[in-house]
Protein backbone atom coordinates (compact mmCIF):
# COMPACT_ATOMS: atom_id res chain seq x y z
CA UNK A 1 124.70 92.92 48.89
CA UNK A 2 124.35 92.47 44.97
CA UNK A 3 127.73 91.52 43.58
CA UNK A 4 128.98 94.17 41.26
CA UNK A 5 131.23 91.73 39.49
CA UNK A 6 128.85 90.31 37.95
CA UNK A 7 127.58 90.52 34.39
CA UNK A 8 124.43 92.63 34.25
CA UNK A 9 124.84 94.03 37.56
CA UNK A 10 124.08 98.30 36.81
CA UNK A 11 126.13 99.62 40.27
CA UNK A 12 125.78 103.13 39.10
CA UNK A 13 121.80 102.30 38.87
CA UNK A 14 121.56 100.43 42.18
CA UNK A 15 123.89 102.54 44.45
CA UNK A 16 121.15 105.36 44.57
CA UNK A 17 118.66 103.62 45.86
CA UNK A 18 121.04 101.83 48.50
CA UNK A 19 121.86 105.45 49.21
CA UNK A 20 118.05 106.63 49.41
CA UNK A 21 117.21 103.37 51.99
CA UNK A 22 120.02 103.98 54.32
CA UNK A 23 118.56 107.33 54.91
CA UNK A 24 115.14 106.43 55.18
CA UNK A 25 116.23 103.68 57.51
CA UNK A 26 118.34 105.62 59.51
CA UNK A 27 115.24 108.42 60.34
CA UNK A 28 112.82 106.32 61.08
CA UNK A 29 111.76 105.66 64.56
CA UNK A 30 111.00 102.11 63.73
CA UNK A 31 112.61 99.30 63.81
CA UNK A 32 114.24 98.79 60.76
CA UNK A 33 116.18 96.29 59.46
CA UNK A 34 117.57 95.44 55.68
CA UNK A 35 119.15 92.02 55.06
CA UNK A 36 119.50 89.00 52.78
CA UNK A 37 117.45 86.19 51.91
CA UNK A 38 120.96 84.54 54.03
CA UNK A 39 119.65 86.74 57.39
CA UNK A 40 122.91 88.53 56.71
CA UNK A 41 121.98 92.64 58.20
CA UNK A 42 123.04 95.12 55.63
CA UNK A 43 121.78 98.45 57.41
CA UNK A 44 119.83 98.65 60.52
CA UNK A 45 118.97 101.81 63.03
CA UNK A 46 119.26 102.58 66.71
CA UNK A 47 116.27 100.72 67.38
CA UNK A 48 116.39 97.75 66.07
CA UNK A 49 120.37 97.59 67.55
CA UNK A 50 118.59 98.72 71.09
CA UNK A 51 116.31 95.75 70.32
CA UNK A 52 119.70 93.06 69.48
CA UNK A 53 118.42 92.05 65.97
CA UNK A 54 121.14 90.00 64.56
CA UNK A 55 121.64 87.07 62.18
CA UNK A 56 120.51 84.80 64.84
CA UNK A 57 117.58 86.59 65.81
CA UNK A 58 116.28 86.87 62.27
CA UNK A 59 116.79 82.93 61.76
CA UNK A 60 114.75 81.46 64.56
CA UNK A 61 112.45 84.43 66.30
CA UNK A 62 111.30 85.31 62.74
CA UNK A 63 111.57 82.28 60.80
CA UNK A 64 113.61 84.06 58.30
CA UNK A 65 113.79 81.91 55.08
CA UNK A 66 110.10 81.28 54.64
CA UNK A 67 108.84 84.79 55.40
CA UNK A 68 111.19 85.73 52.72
CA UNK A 69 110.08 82.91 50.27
CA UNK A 70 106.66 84.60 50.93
CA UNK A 71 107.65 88.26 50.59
CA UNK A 72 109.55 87.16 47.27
CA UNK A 73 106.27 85.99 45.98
CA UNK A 74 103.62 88.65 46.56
CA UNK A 75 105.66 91.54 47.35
CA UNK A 76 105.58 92.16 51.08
CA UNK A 77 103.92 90.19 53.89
CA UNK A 78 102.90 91.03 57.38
CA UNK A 79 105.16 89.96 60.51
CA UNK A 80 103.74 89.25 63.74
CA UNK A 81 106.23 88.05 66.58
CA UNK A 82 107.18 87.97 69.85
CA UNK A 83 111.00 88.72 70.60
CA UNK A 84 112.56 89.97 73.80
CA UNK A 85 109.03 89.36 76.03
CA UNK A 86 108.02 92.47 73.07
CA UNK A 87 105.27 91.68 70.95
CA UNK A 88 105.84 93.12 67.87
CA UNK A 89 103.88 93.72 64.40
CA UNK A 90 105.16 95.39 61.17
CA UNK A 91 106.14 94.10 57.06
CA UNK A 92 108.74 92.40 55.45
CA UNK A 93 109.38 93.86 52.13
CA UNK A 94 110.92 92.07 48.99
CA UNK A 95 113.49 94.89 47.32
CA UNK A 96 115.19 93.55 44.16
CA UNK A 97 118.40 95.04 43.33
CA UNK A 98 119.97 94.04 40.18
CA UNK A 99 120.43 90.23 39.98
CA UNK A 100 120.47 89.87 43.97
CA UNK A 101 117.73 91.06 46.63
CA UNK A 102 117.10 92.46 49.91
CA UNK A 103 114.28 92.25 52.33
CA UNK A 104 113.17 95.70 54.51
CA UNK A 105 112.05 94.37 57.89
CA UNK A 106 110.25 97.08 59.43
CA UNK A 107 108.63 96.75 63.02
CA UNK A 108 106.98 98.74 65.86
CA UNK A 109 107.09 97.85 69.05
CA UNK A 110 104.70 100.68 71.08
CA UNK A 111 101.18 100.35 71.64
CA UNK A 112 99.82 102.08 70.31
CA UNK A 113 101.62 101.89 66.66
CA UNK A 114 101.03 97.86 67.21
CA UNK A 115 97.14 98.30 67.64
CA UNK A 116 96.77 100.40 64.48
CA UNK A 117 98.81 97.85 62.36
CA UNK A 118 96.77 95.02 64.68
CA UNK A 119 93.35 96.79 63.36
CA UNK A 120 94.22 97.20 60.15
CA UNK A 121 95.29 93.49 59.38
CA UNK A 122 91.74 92.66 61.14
CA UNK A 123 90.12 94.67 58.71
CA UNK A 124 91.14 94.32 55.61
CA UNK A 125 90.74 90.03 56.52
CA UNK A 126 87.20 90.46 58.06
CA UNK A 127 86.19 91.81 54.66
CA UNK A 128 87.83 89.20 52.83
CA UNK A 129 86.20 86.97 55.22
CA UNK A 130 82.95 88.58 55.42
CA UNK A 131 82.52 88.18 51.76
CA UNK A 132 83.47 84.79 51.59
CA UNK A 133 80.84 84.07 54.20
CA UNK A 134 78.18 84.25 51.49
CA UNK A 135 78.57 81.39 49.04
CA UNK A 136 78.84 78.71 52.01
CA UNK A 137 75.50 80.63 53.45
CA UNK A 138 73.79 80.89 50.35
CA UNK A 139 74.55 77.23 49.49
CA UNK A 140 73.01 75.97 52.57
CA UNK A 141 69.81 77.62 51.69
CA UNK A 142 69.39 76.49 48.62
CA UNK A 143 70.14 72.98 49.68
CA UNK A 144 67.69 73.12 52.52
CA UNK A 145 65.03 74.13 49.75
CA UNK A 146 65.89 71.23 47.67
CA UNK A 147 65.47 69.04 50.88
CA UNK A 148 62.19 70.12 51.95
CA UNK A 149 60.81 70.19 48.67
CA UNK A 150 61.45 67.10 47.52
CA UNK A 151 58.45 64.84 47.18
CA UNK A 152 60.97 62.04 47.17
CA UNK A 153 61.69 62.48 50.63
CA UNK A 154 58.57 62.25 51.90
CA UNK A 155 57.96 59.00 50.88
CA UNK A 156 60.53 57.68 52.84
CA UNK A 157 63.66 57.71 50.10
CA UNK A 158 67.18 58.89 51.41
CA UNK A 159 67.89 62.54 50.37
CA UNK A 160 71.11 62.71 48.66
CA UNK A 161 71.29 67.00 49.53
CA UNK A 162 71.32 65.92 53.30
CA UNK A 163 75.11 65.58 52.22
CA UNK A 164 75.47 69.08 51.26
CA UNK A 165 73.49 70.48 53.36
CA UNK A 166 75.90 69.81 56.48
CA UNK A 167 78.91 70.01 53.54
CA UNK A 168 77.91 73.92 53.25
CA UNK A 169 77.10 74.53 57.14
CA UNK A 170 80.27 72.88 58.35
CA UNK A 171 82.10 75.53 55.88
CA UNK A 172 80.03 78.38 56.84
CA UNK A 173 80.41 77.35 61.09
CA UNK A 174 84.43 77.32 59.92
CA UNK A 175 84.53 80.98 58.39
CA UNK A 176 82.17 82.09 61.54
CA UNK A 177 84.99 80.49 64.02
CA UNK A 178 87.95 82.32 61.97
CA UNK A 179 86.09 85.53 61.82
CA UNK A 180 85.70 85.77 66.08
CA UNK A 181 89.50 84.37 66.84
CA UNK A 182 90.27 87.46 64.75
CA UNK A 183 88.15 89.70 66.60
CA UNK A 184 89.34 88.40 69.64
CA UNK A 185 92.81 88.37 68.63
CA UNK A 186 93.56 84.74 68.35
CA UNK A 187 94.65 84.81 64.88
CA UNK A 188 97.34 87.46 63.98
CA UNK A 189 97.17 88.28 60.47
CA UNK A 190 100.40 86.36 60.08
CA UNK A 191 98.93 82.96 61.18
CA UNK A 192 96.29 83.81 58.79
CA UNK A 193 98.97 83.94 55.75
CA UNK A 194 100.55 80.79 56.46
CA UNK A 195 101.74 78.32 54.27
CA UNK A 196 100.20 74.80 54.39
CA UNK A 197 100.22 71.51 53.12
CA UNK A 198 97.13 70.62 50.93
CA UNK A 199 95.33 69.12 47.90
CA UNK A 200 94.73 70.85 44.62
CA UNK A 201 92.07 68.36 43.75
CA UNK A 202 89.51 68.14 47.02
CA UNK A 203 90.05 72.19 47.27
CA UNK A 204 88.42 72.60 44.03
CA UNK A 205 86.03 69.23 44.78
CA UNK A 206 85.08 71.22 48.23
CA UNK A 207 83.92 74.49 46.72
CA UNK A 208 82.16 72.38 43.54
CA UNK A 209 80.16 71.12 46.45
CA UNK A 210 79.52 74.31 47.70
CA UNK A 211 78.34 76.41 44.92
CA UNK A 212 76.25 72.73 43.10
CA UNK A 213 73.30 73.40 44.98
CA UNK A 214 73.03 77.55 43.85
CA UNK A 215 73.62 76.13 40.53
CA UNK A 216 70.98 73.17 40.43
CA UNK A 217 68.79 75.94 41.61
CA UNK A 218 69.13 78.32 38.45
CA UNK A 219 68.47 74.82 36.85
CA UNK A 220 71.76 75.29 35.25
CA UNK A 221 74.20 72.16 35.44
CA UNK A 222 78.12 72.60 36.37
CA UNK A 223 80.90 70.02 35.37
CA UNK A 224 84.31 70.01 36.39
CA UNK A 225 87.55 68.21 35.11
CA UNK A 226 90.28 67.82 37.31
CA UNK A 227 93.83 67.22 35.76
CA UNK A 228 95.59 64.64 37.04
CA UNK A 229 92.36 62.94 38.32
CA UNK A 230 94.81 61.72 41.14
CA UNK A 231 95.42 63.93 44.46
CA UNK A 232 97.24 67.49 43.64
CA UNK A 233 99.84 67.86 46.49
CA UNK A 234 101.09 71.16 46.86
CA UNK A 235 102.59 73.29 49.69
CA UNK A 236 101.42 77.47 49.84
CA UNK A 237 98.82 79.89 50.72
CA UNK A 238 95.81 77.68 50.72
CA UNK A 239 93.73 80.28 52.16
CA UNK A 240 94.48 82.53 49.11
CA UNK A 241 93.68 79.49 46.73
CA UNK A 242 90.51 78.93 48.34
CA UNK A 243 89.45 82.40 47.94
CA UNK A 244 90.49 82.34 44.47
CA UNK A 245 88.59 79.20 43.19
CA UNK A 246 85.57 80.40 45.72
CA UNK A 247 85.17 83.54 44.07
CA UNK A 248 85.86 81.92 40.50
CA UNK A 249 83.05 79.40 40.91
CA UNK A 250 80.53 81.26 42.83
CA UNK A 251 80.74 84.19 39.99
CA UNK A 252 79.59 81.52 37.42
CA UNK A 253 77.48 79.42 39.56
CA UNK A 254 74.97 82.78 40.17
CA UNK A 255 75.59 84.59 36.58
CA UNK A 256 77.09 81.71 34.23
CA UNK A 257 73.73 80.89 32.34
CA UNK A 258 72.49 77.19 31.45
CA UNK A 259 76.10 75.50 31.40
CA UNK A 260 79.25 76.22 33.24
CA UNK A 261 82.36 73.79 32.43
CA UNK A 262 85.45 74.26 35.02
CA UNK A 263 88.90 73.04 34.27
CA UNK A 264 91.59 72.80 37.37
CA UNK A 265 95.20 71.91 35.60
CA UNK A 266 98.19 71.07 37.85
CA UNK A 267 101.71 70.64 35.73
CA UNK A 268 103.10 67.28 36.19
CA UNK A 269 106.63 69.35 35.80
CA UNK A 270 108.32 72.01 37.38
CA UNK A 271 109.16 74.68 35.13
CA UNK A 272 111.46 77.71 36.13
CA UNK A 273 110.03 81.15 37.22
CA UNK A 274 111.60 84.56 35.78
CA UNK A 275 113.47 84.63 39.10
CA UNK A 276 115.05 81.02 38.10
CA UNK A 277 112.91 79.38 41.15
CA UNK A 278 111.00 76.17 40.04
CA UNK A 279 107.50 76.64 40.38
CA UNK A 280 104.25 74.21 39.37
CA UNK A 281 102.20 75.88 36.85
CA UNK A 282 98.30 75.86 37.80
CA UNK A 283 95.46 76.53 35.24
CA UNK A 284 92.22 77.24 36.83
CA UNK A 285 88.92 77.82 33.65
CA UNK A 286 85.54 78.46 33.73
CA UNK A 287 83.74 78.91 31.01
CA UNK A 288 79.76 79.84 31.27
CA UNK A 289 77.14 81.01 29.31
CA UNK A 290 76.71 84.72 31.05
CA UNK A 291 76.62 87.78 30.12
CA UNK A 292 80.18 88.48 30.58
CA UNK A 293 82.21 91.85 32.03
CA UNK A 294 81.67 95.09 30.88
CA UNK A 295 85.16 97.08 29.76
CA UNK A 296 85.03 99.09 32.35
CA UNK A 297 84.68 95.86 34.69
CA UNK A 298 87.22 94.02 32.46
CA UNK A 299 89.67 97.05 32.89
CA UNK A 300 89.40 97.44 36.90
CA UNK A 301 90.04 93.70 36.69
CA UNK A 302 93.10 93.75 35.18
CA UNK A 303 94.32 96.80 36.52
CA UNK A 304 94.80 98.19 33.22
CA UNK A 305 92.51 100.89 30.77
CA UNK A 306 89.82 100.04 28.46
CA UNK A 307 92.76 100.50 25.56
CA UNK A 308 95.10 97.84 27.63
CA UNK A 309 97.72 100.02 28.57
CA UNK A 310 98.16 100.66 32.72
CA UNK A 311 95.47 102.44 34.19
CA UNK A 312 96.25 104.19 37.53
CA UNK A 313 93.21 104.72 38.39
CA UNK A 314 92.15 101.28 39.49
CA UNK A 315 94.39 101.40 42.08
CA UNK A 316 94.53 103.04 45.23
CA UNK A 317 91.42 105.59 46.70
CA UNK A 318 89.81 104.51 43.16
CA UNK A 319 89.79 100.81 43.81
CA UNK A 320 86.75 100.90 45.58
CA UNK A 321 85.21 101.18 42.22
CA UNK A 322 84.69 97.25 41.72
CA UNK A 323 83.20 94.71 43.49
CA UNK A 324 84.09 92.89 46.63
CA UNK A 325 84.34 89.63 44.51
CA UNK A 326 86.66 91.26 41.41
CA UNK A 327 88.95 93.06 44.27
CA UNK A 328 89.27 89.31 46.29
CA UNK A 329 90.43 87.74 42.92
CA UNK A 330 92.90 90.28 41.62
CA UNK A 331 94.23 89.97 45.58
CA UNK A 332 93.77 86.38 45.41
CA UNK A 333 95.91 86.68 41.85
CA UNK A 334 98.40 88.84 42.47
CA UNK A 335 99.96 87.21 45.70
CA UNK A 336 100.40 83.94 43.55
CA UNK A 337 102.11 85.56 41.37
CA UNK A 338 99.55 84.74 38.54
CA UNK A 339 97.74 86.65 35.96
CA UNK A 340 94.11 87.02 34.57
CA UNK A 341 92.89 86.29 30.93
CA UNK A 342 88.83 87.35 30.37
CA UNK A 343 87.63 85.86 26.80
CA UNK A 344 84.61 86.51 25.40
CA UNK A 345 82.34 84.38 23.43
CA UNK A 346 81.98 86.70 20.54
CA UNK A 347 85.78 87.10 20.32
CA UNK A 348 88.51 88.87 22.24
CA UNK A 349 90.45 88.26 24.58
CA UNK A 350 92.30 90.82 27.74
CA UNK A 351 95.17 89.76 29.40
C-alpha cells in the first residue's frame, strides 16, 4: 500500500478510491485480486480466496513481475493461465496511487465468461493481423511483376527480386500460420503479447525489404539510415514494434511521392522515464513527398481536436472513424508508451 509518510503522498486523495475498489471488488462475482508490483494481496473476494490466490500463486502460476512490468507500460494487459487444473482468462490492470501502485487482477473462471473474453482477444488480433496481411501480400506481387518482366532475366542473368520475392512470401506464409493457431486456439492472446528478445536494426531492415518492391513500383526510391549501423538489441513487445514500423513504412511506400527517407534512432544511453524506470529512447522518421493528413485525419490520430486540445470523440463507438492503418499505429504507440509528431512540409507541426 502507498506509504503515507512520505512526502507528496495526498492520503485524503487516495483513501477514496481505495474505498471505491474494495467495494467494487468485494461485489463482483469474479475473481478479483489487488496487489503489489511485490505479489503482496491487498484486497481480494470470496472467489479468488475459494480459488487459494496467494503471494505464491501470483509469483510462479502468473509470472507476476513481468505481467506487471507490462501492465505498467500500456495500461492493462490480458492474462491467460492455467491454475488449479482451471483455465482461466481475464486483465491485469496498472492503478497508480500516489507515489506507489497497485495492479487489479481480475479473472473468470466459467465457460462461458472465458469464451467471450477468448473471442474477443481473437478478434480484436485477427484484425490487427488481417491488416497486416496486406503489405507482405502486396509486396510479393509487385516483386513477381518485376521478375517476369524483366528482359534481363530472360537472357539468362540472375534476378536479384528472386530474393524478395520468397523474403515477402515467407512473411506473408508466417502471418497466415499465426492467424489459424488463433482460430484454432493455439495462441492465447497472452502468448501473442509476449516479450522477446530481438534486433532494432534487421526489424526495420525486414520490413524495408518488404515494402522496396511497392515502392520501386511507383518508381519512387526509399532510403533508410539506421543509427548505430551495428545490431540494436533490445528486449519488449516485438510484435507491437513490427506493427508499428509496418504500418509506418507501408503508409509512405504507397502515398509518399518520388522520395521517402526513413530514420530508425536507438539511444546509446538509458535515460530515466517519468516513473524513474530507465528506458532506451527510440526515434522512428519518415519523411515523404505525399500529400500529407487532413486535420480531421491528423486529429483522430492524435486523439486530440482540430484546435489540439482532447477530443473525446476519437475514442470509443467514434473510433471507427479512421482507418485500420491510423487505429494499428496509435495502438502500436500507445502500448510503448510513445507519442506521435505529424509535420508538414509547408509548416506546422501536431504533437
Amino acid at each position: 500500500m502507498p506509504n503515507e509518510s512520505e512526502p507528496g503522498f495526498n492520503a485524503a486523495r487516495v483513501r477514496p478510491t481505495l474505498q471505491a475498489i474494495a467495494r467494487l471488488i468485494s461485489t463482483d462475482r469474479r475473481i478479483v485480486v489487488l496487489a503489489t508490483e511485490k505479489a503482496e494481496i491487498l484486497l481480494s473476494n470470496k472467489p479468488a480466496a475459494q480459488l487459494e490466490l496467494d503471494v505464491s500463486a501470483l509469483q510462479t502460476a502468473f509470472n507476476w513481475h513481468t505481467l506487471c512490468t507490462r501492465a505498467r507500460r500500456s495500461g492493462s494487459v490480458a492474462v491467460s493461465v492455467t491454475f488449479r487444473e482451471k483455465h482461466l482468462e481475464g486483465e491485469l490492470v496498472h492503478l497508480p496511487l500516489g507515489n506507489a501502485a497497485a495492479f487489479l487482477l481480475r479473472l473468470v473462471e466459467t465457460d462461458q465468461e472465458a469464451v467471450l473474453l477468448q473471442n474477443r482477444a481473437r478478434a480484436a488480433t485477427l484484425l490487427r493481423v488481417s491488416h497486416d496481411l496486406k503489405t507482405p501480400i502486396q509486396s510479393v506481387l509487385a516483386s513477381a511483376e518485376a521478375l517476369f518482366d524483366s528482359r534481363e532475366d530472360r537472357a539468362g542473368k540472375t534476378n536479384p527480386d528472386t530474393a524478395r520475392v520468397e523474403k515477402s512470401a515467407r512473411m506473408a506464409l508466417t502471418h497466415i500460420e499465426k492467424v489459424i493457431r488463433v482460430i484454432r486456439g493455439e495462441l492465447t492472446s497472452a502468448d501473442l503479447q509476449a516479450d522477446e528478445d530481438f534486433d532494432l536494426a534487421e526489424e526495420s531492415r525486414n520490413v524495408l525489404d518488404m515494402i522496396e518492391p511497392i515502392v520501386l513500383a511507383r518508381r519512387a526510391t526509399v532510403t533508410m539510415k539506421i543509427e548505430p549501423e551495428t545490431a540494436i538489441g533490445l528486449h519488449g513487445p516485438v510484435h507491437i514494434v513490427r506493427a508499428l514500423l509496418q504500418n509506418m513504412f507501408d503508409n509512405a511506400s504507397k502515398h509518399g511521392g518520388e522520395t521517402i527517407a526513413i530514420r530508425v534512432a536507438c539511444a546509446r544511453e538509458l535515460t530515466a522515464s517519468k516513473d524513474g524506470r530507465k528506458e532506451r529512447l527510440i526515434t522512428v522518421e519518415v519523411a515523404d513527398q505525399g500529400g500529407g493528413l487532413p486535420a480531421t485525419q491528423k486529429a483522430r490520430l492524435l486523439g486530440t481536436g482540430i484546435d489540439g486540445t482532447r477530443d473525446e470523440r476519437t475514442t470509443g463507438a467514434n473510433a471507427d472513424r479512421t482507418t485500420a492503418g491510423l487505429s494499428v499505429l496509435a495502438h502500436a504507440i500507445g502500448h510503448l508508451g510513445g507519442h506521435i509528431e505529424v509535420f508538414d512540409r509547408l509548416g506546422g507541426a501536431h504533437r
